[in-house]
C-alpha atoms as a PDB file:
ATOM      1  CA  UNK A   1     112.628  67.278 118.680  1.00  0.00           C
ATOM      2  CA  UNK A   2     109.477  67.120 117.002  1.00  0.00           C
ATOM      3  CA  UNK A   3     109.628  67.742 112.878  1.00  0.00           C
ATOM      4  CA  UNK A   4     107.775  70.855 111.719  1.00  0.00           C
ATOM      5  CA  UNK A   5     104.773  69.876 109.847  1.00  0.00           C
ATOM      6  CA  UNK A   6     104.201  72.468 106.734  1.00  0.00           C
ATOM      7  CA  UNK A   7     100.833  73.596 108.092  1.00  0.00           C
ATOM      8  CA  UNK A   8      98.460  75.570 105.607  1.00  0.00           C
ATOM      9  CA  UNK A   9      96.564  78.547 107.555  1.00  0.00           C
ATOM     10  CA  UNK A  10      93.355  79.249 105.442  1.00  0.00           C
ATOM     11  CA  UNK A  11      92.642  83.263 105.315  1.00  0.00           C
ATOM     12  CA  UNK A  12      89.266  83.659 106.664  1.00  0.00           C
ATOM     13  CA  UNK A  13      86.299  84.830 104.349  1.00  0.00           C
ATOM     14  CA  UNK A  14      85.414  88.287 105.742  1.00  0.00           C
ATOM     15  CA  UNK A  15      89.136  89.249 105.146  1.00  0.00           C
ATOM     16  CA  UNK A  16      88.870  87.989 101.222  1.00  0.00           C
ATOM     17  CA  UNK A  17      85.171  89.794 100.747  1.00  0.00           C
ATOM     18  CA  UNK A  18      87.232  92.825 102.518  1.00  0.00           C
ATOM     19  CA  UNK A  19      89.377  92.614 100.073  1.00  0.00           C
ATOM     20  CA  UNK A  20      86.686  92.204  96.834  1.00  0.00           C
ATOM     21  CA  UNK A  21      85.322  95.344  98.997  1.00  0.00           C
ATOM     22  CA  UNK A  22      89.141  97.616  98.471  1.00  0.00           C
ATOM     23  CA  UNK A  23      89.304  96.828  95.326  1.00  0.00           C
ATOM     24  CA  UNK A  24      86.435  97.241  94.134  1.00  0.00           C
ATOM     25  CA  UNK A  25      86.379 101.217  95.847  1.00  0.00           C
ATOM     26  CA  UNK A  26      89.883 101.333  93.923  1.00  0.00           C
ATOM     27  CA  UNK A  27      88.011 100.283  90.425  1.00  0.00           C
ATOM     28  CA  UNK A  28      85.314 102.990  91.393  1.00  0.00           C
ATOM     29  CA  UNK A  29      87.337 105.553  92.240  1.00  0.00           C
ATOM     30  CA  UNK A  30      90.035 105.255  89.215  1.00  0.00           C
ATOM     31  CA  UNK A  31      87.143 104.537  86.911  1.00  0.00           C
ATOM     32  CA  UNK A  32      85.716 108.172  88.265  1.00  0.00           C
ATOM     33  CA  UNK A  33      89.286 109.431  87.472  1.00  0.00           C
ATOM     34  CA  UNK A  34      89.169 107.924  84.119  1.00  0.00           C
ATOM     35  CA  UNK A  35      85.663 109.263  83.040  1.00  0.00           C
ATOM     36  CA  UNK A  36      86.068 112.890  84.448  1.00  0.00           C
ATOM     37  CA  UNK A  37      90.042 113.113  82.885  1.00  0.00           C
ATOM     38  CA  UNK A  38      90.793 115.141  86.128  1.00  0.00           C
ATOM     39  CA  UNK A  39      93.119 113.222  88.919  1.00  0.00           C
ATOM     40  CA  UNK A  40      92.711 115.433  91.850  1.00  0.00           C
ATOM     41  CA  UNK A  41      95.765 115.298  94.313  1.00  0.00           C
ATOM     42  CA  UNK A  42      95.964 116.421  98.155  1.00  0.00           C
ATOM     43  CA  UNK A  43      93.487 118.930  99.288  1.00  0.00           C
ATOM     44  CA  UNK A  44      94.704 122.471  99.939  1.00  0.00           C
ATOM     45  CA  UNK A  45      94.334 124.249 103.707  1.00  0.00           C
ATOM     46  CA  UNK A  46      91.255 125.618 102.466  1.00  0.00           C
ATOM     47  CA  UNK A  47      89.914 122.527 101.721  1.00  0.00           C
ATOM     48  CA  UNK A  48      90.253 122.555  98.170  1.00  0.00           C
ATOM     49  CA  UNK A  49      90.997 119.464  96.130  1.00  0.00           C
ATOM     50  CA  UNK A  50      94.076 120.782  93.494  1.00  0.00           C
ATOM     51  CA  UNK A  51      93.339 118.752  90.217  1.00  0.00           C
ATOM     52  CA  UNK A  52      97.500 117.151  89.503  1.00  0.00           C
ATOM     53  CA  UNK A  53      96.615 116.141  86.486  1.00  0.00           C
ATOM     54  CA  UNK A  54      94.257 116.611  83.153  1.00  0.00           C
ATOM     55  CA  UNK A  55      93.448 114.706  79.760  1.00  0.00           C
ATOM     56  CA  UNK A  56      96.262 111.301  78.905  1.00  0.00           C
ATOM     57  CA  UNK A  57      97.971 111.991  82.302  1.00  0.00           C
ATOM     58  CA  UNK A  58      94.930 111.568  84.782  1.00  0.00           C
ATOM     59  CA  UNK A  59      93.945 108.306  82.430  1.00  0.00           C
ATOM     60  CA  UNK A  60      96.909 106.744  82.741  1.00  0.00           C
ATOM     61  CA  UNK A  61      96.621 107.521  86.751  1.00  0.00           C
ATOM     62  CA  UNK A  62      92.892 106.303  86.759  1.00  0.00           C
ATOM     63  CA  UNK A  63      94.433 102.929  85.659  1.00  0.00           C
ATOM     64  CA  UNK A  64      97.493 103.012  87.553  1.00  0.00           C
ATOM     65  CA  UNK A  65      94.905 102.843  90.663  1.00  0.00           C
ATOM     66  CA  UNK A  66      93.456 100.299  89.048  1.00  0.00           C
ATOM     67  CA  UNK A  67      96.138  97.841  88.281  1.00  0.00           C
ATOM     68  CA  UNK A  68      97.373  98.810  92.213  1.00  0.00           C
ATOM     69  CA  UNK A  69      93.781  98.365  93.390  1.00  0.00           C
ATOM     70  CA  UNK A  70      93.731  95.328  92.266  1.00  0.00           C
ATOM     71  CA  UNK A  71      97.072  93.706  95.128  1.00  0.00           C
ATOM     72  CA  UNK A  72      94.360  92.838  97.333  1.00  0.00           C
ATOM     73  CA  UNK A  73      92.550  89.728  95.611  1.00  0.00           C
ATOM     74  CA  UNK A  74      96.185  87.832  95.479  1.00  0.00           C
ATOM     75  CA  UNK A  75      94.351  86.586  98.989  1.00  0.00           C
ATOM     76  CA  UNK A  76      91.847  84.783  96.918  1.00  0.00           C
ATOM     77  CA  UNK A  77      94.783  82.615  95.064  1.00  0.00           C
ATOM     78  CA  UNK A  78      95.401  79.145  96.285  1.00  0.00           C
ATOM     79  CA  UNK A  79      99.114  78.331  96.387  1.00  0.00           C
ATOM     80  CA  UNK A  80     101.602  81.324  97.520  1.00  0.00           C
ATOM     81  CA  UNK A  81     103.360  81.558  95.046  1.00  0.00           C
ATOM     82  CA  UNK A  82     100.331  82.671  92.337  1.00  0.00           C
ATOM     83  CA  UNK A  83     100.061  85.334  95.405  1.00  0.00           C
ATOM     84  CA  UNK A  84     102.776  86.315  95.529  1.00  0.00           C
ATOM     85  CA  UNK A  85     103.196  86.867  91.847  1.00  0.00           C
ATOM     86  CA  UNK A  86      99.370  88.586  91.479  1.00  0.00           C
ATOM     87  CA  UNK A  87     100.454  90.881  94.305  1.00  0.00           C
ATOM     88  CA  UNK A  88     104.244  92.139  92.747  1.00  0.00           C
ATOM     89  CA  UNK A  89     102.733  92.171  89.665  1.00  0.00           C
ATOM     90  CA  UNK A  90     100.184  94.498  90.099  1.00  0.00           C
ATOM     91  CA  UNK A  91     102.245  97.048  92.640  1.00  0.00           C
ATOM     92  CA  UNK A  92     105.568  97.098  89.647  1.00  0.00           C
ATOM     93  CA  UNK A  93     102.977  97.619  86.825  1.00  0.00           C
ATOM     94  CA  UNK A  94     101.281 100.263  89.239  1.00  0.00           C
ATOM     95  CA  UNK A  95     104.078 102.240  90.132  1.00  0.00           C
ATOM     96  CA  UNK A  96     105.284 101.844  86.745  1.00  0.00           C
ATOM     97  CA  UNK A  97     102.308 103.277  85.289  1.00  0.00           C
ATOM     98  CA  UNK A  98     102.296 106.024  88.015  1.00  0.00           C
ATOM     99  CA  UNK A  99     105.718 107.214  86.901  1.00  0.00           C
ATOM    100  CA  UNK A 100     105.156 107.408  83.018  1.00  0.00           C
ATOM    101  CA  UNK A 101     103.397 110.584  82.714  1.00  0.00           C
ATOM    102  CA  UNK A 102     106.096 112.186  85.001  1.00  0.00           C
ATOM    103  CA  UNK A 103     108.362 110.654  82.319  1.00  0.00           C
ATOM    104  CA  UNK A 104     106.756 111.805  79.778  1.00  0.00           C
ATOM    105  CA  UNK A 105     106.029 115.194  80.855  1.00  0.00           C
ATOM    106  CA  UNK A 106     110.396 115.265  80.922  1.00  0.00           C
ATOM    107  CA  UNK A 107     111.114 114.422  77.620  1.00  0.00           C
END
């Protein structure tokens, strides 16, 4: 048998500028939440948006979509490992940050 070789496959541009181009509609849009303090949820059957949350709630959303926003450019990393690490870091700090007003809105 022939040995394996450990063979690096390079990600091709267009899908890393695709990704630059996700996250930064992810920094737009959770910026927009940020600035207007309204997170608006799933549209109603009238077509609607419902606004789920107002004030320190939709904030901490805006950057939860961020931080989450942000998984993509891990494709942009050279080894990975640093990908690897980018990308679970920002989806636990995401969903993290998604679940603390729920948290707080217990207490």
């Amino acid at each position: 048998m022939l040995p394996i070789k450990n063979q690096q496959r390079k990600i091709s541009p267009f899908a890393k500028w695709l990704a630059v181009g996700m996250s930064a509609f992810m920094l737009a849009y959770g910026s927009f939440i940020i600035a207007t303090q309204h997170y608006y949820g799933r549209n109603n059957r009238y077509g609607g948006a419902e606004v789920s949350a107002d004030g320190w709630q939709a904030i901490i959303m805006g950057v939860a979509i961020i931080v989450i926003g942000l998984t993509p450019m891990c494709l942009w990393m050279k080894s990975g490992k640093a990908a690897g690490f980018w990308a679970g870091t920002c989806m636990i700090v995401g969903v993290v940050l998604f679940l603390v007003p729920a948290y707080l809105h217990i207490k």
